[in-house]
Each structure stands twice: as structure tokens, then as C-alpha cells.
PDB file of N, CA and C in Angstrom:
ATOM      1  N   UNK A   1      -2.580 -13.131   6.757  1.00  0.00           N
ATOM      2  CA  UNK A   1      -2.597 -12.076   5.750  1.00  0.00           C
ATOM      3  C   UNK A   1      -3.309 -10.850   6.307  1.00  0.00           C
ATOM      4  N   UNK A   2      -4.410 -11.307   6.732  1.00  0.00           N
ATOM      5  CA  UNK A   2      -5.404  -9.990   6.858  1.00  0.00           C
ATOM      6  C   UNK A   2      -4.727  -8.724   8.290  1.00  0.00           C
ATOM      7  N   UNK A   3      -3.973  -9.672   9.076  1.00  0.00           N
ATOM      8  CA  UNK A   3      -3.704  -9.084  10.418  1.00  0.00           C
ATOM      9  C   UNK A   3      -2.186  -8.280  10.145  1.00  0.00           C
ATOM     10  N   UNK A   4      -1.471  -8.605   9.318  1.00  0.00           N
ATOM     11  CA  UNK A   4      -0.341  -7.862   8.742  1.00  0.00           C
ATOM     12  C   UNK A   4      -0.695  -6.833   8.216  1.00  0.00           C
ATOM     13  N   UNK A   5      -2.136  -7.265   6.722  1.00  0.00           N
ATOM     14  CA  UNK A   5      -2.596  -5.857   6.103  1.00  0.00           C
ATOM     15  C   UNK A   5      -3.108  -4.948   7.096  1.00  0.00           C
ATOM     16  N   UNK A   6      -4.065  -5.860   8.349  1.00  0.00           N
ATOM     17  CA  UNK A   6      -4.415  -4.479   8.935  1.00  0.00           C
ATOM     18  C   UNK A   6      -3.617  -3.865  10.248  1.00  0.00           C
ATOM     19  N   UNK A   7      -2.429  -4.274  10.214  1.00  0.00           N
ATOM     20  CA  UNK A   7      -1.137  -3.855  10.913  1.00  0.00           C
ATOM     21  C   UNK A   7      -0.832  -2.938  10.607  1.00  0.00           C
ATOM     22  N   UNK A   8      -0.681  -3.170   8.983  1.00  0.00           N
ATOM     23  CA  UNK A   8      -0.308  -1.946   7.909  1.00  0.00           C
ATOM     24  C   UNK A   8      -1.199  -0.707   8.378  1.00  0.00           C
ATOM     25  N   UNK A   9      -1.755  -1.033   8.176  1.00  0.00           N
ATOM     26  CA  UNK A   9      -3.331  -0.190   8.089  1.00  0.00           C
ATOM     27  C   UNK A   9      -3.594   0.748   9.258  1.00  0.00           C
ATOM     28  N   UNK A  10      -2.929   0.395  10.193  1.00  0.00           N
ATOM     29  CA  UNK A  10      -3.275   1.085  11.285  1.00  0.00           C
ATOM     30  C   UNK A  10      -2.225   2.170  11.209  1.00  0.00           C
ATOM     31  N   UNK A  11      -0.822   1.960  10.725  1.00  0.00           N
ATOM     32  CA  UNK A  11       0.200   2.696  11.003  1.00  0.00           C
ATOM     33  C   UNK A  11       0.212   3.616   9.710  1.00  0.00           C
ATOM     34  N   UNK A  12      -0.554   3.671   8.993  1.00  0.00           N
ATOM     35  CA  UNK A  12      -0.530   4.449   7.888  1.00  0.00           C
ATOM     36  C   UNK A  12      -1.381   5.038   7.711  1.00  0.00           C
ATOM     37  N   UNK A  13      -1.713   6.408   7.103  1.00  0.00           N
ATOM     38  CA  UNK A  13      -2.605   7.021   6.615  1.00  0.00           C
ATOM     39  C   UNK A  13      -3.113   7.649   5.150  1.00  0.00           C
ATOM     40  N   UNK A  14      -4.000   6.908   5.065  1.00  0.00           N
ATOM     41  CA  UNK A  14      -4.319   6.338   3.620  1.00  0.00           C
ATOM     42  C   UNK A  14      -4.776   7.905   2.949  1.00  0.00           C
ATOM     43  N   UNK A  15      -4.723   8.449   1.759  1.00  0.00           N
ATOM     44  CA  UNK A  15      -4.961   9.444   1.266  1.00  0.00           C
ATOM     45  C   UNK A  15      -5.554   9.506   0.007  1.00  0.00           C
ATOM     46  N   UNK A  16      -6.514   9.255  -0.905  1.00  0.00           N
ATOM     47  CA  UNK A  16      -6.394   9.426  -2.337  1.00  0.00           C
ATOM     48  C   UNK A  16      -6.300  10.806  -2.671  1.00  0.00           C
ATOM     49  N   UNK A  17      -5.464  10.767  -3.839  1.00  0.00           N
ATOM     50  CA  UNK A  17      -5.266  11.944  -4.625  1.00  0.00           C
ATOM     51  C   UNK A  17      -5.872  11.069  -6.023  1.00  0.00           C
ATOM     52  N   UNK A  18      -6.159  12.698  -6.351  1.00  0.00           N
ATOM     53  CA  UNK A  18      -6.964  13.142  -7.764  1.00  0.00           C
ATOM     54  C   UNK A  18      -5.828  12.797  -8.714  1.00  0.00           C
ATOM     55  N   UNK A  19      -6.278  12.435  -9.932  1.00  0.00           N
ATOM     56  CA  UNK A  19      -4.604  12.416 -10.958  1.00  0.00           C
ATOM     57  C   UNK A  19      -4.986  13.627 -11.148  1.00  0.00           C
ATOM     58  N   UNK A  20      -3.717  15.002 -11.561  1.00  0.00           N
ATOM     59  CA  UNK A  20      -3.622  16.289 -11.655  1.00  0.00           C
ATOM     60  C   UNK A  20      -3.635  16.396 -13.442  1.00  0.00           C
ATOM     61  N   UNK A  21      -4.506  17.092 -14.252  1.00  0.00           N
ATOM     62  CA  UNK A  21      -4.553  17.083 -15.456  1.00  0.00           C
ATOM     63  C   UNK A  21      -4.056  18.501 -16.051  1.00  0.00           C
ATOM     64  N   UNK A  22      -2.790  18.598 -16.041  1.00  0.00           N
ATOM     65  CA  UNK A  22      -2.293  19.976 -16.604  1.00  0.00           C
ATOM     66  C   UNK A  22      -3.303  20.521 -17.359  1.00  0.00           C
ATOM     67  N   UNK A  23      -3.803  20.016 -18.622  1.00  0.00           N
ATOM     68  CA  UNK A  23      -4.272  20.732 -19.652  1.00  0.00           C
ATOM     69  C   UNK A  23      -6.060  20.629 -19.050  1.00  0.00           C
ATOM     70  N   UNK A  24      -6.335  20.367 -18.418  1.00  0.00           N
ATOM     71  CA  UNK A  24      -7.881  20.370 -18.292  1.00  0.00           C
ATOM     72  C   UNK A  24      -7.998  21.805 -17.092  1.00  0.00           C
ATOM     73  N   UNK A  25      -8.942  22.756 -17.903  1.00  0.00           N
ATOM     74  CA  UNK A  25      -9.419  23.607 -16.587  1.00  0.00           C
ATOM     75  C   UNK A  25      -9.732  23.182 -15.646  1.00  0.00           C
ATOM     76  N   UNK A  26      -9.608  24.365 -14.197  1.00  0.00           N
ATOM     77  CA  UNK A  26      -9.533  23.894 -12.659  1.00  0.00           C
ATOM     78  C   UNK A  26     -11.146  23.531 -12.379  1.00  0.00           C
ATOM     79  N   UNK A  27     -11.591  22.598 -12.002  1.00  0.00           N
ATOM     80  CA  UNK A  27     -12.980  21.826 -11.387  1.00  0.00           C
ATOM     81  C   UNK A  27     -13.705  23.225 -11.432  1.00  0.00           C
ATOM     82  N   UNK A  28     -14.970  22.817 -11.082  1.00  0.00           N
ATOM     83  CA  UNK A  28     -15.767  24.034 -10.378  1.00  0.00           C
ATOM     84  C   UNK A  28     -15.791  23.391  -8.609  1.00  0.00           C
ATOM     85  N   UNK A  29     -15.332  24.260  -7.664  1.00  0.00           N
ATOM     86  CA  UNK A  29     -15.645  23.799  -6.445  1.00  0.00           C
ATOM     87  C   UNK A  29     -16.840  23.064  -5.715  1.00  0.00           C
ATOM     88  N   UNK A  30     -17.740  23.835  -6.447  1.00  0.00           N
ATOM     89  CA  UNK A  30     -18.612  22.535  -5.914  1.00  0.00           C
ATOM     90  C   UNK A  30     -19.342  21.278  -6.260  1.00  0.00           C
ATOM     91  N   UNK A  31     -18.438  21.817  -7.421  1.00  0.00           N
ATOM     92  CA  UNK A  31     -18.942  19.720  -8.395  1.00  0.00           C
ATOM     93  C   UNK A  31     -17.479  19.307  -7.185  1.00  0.00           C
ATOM     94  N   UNK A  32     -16.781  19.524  -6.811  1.00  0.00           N
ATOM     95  CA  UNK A  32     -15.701  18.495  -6.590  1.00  0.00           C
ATOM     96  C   UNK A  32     -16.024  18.113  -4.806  1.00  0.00           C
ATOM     97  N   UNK A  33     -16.955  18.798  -4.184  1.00  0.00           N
ATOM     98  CA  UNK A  33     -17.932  18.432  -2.872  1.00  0.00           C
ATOM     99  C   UNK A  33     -18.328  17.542  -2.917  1.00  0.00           C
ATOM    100  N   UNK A  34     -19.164  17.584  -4.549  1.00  0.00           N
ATOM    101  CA  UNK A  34     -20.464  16.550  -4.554  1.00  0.00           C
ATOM    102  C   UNK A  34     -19.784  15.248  -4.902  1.00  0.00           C
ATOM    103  N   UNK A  35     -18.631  15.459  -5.240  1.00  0.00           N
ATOM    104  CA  UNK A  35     -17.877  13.962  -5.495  1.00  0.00           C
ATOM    105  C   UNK A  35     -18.423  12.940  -4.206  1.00  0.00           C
ATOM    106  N   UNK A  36     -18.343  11.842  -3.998  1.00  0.00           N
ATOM    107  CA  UNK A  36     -18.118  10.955  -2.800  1.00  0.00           C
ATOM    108  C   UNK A  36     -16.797  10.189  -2.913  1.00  0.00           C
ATOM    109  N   UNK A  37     -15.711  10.109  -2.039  1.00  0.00           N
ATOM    110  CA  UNK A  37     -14.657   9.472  -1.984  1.00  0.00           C
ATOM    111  C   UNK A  37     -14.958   7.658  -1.970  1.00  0.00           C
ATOM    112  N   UNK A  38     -14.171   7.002  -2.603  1.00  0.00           N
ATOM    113  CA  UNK A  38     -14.258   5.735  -2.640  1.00  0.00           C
ATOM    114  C   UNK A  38     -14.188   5.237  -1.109  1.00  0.00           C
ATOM    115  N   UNK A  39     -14.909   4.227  -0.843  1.00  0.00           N
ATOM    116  CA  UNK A  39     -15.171   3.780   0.411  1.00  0.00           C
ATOM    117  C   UNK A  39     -13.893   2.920   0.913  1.00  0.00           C
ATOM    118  N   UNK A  40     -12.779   3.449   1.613  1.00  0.00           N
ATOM    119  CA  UNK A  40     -11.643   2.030   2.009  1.00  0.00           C
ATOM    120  C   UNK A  40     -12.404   1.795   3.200  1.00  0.00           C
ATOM    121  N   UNK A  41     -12.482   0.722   3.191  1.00  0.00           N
ATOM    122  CA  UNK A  41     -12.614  -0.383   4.802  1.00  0.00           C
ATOM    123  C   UNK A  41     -12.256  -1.420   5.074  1.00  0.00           C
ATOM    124  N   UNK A  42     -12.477  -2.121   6.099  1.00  0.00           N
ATOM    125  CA  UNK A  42     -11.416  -3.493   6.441  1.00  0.00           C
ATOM    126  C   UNK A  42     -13.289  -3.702   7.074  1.00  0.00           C
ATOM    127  N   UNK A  43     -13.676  -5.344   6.468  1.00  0.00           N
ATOM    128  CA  UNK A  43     -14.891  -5.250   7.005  1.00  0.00           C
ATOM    129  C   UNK A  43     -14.655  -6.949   7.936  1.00  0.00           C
ATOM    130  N   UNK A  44     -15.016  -6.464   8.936  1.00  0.00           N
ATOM    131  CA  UNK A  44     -14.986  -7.670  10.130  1.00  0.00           C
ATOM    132  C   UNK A  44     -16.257  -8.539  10.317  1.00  0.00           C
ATOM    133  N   UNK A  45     -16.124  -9.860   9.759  1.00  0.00           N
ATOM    134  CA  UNK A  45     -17.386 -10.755   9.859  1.00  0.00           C
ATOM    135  C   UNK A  45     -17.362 -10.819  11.318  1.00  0.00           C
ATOM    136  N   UNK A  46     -18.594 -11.452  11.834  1.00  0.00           N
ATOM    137  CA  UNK A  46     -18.900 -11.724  13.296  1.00  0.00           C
ATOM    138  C   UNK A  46     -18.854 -13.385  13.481  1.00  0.00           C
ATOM    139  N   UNK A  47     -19.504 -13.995  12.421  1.00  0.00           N
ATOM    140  CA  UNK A  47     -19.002 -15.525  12.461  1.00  0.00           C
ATOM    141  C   UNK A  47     -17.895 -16.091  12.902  1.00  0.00           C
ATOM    142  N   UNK A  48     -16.325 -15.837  12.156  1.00  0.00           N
ATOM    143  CA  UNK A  48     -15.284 -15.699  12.683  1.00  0.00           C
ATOM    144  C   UNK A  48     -14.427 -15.188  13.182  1.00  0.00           C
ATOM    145  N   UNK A  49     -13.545 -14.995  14.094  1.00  0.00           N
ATOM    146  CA  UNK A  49     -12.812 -13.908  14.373  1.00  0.00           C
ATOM    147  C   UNK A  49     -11.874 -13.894  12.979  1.00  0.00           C
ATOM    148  N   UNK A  50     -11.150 -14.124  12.567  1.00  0.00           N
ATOM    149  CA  UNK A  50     -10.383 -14.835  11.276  1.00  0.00           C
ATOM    150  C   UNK A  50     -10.563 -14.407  10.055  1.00  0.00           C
ATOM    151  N   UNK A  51     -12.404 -14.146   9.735  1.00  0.00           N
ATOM    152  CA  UNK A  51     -12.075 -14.091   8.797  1.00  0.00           C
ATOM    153  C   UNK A  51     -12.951 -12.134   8.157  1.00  0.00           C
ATOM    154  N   UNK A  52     -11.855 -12.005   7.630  1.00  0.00           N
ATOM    155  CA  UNK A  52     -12.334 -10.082   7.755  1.00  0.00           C
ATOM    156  C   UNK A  52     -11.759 -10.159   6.188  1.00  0.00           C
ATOM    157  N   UNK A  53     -12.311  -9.038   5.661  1.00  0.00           N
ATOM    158  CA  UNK A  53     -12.824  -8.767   4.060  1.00  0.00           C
ATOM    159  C   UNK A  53     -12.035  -7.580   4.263  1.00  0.00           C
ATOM    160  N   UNK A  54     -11.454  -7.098   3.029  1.00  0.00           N
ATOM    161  CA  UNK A  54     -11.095  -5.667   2.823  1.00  0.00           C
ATOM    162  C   UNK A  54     -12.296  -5.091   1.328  1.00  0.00           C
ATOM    163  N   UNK A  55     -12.358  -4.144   1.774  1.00  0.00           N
ATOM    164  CA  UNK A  55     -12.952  -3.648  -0.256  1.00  0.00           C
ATOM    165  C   UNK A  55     -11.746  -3.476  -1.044  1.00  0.00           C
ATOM    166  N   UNK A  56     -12.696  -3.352  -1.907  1.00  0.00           N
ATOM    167  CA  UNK A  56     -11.581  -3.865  -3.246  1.00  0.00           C
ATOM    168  C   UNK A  56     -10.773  -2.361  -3.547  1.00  0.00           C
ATOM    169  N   UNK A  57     -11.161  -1.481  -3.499  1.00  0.00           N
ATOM    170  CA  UNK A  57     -10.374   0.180  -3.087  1.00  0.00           C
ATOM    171  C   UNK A  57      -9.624   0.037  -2.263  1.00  0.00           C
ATOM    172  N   UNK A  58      -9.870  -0.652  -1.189  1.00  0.00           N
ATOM    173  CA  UNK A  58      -8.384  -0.734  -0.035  1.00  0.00           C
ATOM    174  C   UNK A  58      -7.582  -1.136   0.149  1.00  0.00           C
ATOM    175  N   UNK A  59      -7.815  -2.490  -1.057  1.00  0.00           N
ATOM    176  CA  UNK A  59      -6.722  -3.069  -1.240  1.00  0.00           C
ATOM    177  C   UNK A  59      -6.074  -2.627  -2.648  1.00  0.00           C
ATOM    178  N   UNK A  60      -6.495  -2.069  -3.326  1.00  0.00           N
ATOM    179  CA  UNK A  60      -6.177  -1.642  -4.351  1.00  0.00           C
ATOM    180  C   UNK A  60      -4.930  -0.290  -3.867  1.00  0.00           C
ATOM    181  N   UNK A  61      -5.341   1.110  -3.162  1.00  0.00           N
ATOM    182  CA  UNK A  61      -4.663   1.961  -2.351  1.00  0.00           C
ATOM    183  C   UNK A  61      -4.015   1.280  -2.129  1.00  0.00           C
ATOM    184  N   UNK A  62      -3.807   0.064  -0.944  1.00  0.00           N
ATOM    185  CA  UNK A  62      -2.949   0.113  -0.635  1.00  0.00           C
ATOM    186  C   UNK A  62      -1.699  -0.701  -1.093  1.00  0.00           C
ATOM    187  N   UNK A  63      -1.985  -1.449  -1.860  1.00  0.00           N
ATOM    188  CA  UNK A  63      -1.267  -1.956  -3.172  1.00  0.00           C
ATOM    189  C   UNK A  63      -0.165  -1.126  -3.555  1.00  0.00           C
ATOM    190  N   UNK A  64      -0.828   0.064  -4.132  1.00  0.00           N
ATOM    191  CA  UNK A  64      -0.453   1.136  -4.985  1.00  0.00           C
ATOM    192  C   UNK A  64       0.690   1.710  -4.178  1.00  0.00           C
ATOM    193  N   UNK A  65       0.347   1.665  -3.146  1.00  0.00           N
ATOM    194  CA  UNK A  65       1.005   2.986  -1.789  1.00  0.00           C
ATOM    195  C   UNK A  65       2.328   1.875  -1.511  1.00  0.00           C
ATOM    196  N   UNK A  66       2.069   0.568  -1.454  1.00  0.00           N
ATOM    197  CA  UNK A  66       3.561  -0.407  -0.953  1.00  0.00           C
ATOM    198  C   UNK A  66       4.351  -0.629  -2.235  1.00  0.00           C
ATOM    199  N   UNK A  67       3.255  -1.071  -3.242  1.00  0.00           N
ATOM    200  CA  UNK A  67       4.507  -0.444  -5.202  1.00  0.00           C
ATOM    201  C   UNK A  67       5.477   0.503  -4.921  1.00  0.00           C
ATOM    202  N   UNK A  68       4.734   1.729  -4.482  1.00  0.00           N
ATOM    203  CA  UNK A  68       5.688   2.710  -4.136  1.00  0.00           C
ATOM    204  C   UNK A  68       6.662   2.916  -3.254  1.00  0.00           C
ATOM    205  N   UNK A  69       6.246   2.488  -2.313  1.00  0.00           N
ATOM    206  CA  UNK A  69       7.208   2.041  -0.946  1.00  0.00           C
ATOM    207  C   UNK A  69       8.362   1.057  -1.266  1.00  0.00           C
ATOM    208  N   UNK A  70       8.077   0.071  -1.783  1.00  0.00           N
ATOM    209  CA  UNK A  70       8.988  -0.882  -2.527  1.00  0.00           C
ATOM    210  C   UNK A  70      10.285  -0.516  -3.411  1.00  0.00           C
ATOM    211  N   UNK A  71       9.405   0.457  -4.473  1.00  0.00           N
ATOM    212  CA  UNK A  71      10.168   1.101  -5.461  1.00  0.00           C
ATOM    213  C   UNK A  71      11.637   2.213  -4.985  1.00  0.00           C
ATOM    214  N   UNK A  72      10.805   2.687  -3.700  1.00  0.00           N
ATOM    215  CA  UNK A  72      11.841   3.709  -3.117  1.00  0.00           C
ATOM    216  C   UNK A  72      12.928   2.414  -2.245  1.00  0.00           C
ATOM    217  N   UNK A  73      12.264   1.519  -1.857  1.00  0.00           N
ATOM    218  CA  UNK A  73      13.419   0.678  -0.918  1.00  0.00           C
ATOM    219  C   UNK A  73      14.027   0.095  -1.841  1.00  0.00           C
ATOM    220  N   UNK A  74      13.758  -0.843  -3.058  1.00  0.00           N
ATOM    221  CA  UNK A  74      14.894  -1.000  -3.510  1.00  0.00           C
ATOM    222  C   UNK A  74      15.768   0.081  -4.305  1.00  0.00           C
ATOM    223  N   UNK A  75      15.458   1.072  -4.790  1.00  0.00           N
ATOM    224  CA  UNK A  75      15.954   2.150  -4.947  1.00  0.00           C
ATOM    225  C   UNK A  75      17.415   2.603  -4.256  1.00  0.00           C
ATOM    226  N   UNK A  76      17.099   2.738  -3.147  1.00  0.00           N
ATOM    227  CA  UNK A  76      17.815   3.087  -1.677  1.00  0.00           C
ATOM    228  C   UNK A  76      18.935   2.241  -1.510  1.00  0.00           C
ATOM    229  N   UNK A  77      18.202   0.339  -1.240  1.00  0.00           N
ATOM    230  CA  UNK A  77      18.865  -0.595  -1.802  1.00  0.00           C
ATOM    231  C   UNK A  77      20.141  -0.499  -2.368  1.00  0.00           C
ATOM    232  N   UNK A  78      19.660  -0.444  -3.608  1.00  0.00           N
ATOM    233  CA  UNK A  78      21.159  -0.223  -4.404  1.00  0.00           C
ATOM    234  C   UNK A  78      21.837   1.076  -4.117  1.00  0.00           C
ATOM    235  N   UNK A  79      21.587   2.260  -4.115  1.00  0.00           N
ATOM    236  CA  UNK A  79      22.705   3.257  -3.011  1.00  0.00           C
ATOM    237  C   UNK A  79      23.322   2.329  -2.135  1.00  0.00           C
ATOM    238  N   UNK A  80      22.403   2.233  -1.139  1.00  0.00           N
ATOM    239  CA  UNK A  80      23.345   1.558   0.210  1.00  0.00           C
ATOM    240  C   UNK A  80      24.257   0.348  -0.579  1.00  0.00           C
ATOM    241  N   UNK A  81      24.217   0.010  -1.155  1.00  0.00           N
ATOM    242  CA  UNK A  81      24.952  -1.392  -1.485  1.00  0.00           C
ATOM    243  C   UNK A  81      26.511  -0.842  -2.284  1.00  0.00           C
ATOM    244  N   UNK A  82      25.821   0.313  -3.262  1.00  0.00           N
ATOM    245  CA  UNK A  82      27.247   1.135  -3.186  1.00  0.00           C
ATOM    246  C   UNK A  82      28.372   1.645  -3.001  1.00  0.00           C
ATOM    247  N   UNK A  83      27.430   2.081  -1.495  1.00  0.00           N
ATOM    248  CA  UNK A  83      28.499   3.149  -0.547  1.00  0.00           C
ATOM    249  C   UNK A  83      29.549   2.040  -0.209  1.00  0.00           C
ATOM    250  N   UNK A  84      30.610   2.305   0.038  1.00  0.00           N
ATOM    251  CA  UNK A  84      31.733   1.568   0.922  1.00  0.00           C
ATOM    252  C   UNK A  84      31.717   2.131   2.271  1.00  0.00           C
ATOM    253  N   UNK A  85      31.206   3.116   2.532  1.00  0.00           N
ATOM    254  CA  UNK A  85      30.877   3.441   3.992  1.00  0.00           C
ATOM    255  C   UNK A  85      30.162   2.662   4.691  1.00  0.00           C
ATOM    256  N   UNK A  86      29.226   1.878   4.341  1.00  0.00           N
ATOM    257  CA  UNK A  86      28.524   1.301   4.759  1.00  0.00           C
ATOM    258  C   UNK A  86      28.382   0.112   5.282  1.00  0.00           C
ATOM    259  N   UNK A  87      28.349  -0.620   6.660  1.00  0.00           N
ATOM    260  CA  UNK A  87      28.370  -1.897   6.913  1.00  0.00           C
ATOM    261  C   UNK A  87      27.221  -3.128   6.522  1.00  0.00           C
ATOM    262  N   UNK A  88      27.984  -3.981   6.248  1.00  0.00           N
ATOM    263  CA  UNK A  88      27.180  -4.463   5.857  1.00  0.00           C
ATOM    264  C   UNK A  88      26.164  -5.554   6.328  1.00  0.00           C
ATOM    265  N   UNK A  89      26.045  -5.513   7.738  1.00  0.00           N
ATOM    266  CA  UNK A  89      25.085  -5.753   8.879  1.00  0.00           C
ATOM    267  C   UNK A  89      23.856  -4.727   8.283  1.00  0.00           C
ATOM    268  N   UNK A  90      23.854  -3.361   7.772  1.00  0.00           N
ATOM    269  CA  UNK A  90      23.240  -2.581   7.314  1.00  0.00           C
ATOM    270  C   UNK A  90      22.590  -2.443   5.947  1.00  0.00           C
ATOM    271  N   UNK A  91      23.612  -3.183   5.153  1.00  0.00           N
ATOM    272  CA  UNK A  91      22.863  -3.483   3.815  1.00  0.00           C
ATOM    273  C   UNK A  91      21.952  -4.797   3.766  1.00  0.00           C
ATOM    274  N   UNK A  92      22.527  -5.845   4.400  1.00  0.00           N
ATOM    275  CA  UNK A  92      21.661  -7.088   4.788  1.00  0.00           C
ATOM    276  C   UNK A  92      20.148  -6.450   5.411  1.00  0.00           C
ATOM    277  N   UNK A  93      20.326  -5.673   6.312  1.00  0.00           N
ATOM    278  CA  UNK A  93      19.066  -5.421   7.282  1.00  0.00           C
ATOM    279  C   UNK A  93      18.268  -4.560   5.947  1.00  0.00           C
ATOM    280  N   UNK A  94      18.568  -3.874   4.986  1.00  0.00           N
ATOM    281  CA  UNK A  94      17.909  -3.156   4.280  1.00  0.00           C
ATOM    282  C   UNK A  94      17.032  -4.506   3.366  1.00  0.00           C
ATOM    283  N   UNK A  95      18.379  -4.909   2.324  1.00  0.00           N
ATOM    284  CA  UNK A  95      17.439  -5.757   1.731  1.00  0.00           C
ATOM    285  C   UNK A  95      16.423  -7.077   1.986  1.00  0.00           C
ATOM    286  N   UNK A  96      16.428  -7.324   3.542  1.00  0.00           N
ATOM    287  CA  UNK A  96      15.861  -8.007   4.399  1.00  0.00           C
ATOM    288  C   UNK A  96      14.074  -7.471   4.473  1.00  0.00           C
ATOM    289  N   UNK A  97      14.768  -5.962   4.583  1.00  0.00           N
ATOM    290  CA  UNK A  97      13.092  -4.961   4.965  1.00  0.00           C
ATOM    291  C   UNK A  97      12.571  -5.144   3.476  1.00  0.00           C
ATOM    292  N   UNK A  98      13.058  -5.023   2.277  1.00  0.00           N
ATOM    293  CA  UNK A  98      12.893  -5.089   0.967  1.00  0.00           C
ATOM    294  C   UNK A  98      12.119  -6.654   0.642  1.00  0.00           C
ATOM    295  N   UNK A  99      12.688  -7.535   1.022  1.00  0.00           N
ATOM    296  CA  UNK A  99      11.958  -8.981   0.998  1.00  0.00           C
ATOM    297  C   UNK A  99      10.737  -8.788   1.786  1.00  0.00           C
ATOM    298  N   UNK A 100      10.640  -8.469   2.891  1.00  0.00           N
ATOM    299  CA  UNK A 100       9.525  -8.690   3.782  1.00  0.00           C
ATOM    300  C   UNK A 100       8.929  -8.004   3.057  1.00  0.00           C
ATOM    301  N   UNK A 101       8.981  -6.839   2.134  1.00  0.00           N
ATOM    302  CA  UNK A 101       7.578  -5.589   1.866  1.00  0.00           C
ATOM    303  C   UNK A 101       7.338  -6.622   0.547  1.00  0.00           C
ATOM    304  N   UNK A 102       8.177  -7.315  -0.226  1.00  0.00           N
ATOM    305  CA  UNK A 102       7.661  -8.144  -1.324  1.00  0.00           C
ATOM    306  C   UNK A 102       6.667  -9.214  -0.516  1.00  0.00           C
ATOM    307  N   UNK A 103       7.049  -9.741   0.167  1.00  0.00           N
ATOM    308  CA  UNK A 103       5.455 -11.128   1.286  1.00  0.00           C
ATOM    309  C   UNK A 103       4.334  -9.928   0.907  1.00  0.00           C
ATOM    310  N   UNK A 104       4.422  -8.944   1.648  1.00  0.00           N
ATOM    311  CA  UNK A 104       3.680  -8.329   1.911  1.00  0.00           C
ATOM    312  C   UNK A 104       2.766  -8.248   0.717  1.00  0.00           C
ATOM    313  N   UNK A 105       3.080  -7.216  -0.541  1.00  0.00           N
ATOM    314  CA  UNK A 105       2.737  -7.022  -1.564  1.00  0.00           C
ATOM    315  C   UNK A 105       2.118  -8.375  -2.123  1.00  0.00           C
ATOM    316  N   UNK A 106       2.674  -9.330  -1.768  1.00  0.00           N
ATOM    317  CA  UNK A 106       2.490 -10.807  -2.377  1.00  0.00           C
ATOM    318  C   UNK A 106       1.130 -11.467  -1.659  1.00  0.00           C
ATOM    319  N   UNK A 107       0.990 -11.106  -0.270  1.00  0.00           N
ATOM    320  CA  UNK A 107      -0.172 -11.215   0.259  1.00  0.00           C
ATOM    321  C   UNK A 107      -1.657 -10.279  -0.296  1.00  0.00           C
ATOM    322  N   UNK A 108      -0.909  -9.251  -0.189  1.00  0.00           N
ATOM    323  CA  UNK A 108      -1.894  -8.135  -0.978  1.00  0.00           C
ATOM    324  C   UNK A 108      -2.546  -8.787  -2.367  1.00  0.00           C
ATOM    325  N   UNK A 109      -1.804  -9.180  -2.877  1.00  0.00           N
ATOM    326  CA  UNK A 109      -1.972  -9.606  -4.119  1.00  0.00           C
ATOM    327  C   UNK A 109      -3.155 -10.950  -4.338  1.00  0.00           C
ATOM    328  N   UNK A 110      -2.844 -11.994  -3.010  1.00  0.00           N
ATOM    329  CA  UNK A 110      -3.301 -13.206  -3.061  1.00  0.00           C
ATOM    330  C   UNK A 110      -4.551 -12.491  -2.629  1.00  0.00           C
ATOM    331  N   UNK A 111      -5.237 -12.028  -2.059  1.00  0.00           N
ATOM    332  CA  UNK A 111      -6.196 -11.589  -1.135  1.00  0.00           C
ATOM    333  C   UNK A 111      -7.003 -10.534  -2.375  1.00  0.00           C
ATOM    334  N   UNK A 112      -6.213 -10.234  -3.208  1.00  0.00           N
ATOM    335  CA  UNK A 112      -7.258  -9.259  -4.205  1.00  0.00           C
ATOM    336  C   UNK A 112      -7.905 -10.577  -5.400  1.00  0.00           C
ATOM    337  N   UNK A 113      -6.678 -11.423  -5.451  1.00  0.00           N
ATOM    338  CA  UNK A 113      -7.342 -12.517  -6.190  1.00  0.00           C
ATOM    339  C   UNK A 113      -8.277 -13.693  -5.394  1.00  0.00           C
ATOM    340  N   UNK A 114      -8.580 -13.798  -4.125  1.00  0.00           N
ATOM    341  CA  UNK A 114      -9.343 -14.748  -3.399  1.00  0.00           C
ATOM    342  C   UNK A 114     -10.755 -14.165  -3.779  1.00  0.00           C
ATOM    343  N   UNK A 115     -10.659 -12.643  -3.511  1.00  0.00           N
ATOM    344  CA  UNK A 115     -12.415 -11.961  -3.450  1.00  0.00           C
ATOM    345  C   UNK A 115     -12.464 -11.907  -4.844  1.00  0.00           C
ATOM    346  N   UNK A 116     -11.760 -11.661  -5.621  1.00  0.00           N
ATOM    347  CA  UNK A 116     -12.444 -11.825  -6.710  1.00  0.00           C
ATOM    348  C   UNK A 116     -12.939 -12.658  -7.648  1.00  0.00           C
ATOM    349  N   UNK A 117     -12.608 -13.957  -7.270  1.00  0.00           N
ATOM    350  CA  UNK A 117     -12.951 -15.041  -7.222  1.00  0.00           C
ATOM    351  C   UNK A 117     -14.306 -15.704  -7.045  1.00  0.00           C
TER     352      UNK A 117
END
């Protein structure tokens, strides 16, 4: 689990955004300095090689970020499955990538429920 998430992890670049509140006036700039960003990390015990911790923000992000990723592949998914242009060596390989990001998510998932535990 952990070596896939932090597979993930390496090839991506993690970002939080603010939720945007139409109706609320714009911050004052420097209350939004003094903010501190939530801490993501992947934390590596020394006992085992094996066994490494994520915080609960990083797995949470990145949860959020493969929902989304997901949402657009099966999305896509069904286009490609559509088209008649399309071979279907190509639609197999799509919804193939679509299963694997569900493990994935599914690992994510097991691993937010182990620590919290």
C-alpha cells in the first residue's frame, strides 16, 4: 500500500486550495500569511523499513485529488466506449487504468481506516 501511495506521491504535486466564497469579502493579506498550511507528509519509521505512516491530511488530499482523477476517467470511459472510432484494445486499456485507480483509492481508504483505529 504505502509504496504505491508514495509512488503516487512522488509523481504528483500536491496543492491545497482555499474553498472560494463568492459572497464573503476578499481576506485581509496578512491574516492569510499568518495562516499555517496543513502539514502533508509520508512519515518513515526507522524500526522497519515497511512500515511508514502518512498524516491524516495526506491522505485525506490525496484521496480527494484520485475521487477526482477517477471521476474524470470514468467519465472519459464512457466517451471512449461510445466512439466507434475507437479500438477496442483501447477501451479495454482505459477501463483497465480505471480499475487500477479504484485498488488504489481502495488502498487509500484501508490505510485511513488502519490509523484511525
Amino acid at each position: 500500500i504505502s509504496n504505491r501511495i508514495a509512488e503516487f506521491a512522488e509523481n504528483m504535486t500536491i496543492v491545497e486550495r482555499q474553498q472560494v466564497k463568492p459572497e464573503a469579502p476578499p481576506a485581509d493579506p496578512a491574516e492569510m500569511q499568518r495562516r499555517k498550511p496543513r502539514k502533508l507528509e509520508i512519515r518513515l519509521q526507522t524500526s522497519k523499513p515497511e512500515d511508514v505512516a502518512f498524516s491524516a491530511p495526506f491522505l485525506d488530499n490525496t484521496l480527494q485529488k484520485m475521487l477526482t482523477l477517477q471521476d474524470r476517467m470514468l467519465r472519459l470511459g464512457a466517451e471512449i466506449a461510445k466512439a466507434e472510432d475507437v479500438s477496442d484494445e483501447i477501451k479495454k486499456e482505459q477501463f483497465a487504468e480505471a480499475a487500477e485507480m479504484s485498488r488504489i483509492i481502495a488502498l487509500i481508504c484501508a490505510e485511513k481506516a488502519r490509523q484511525s483505529s
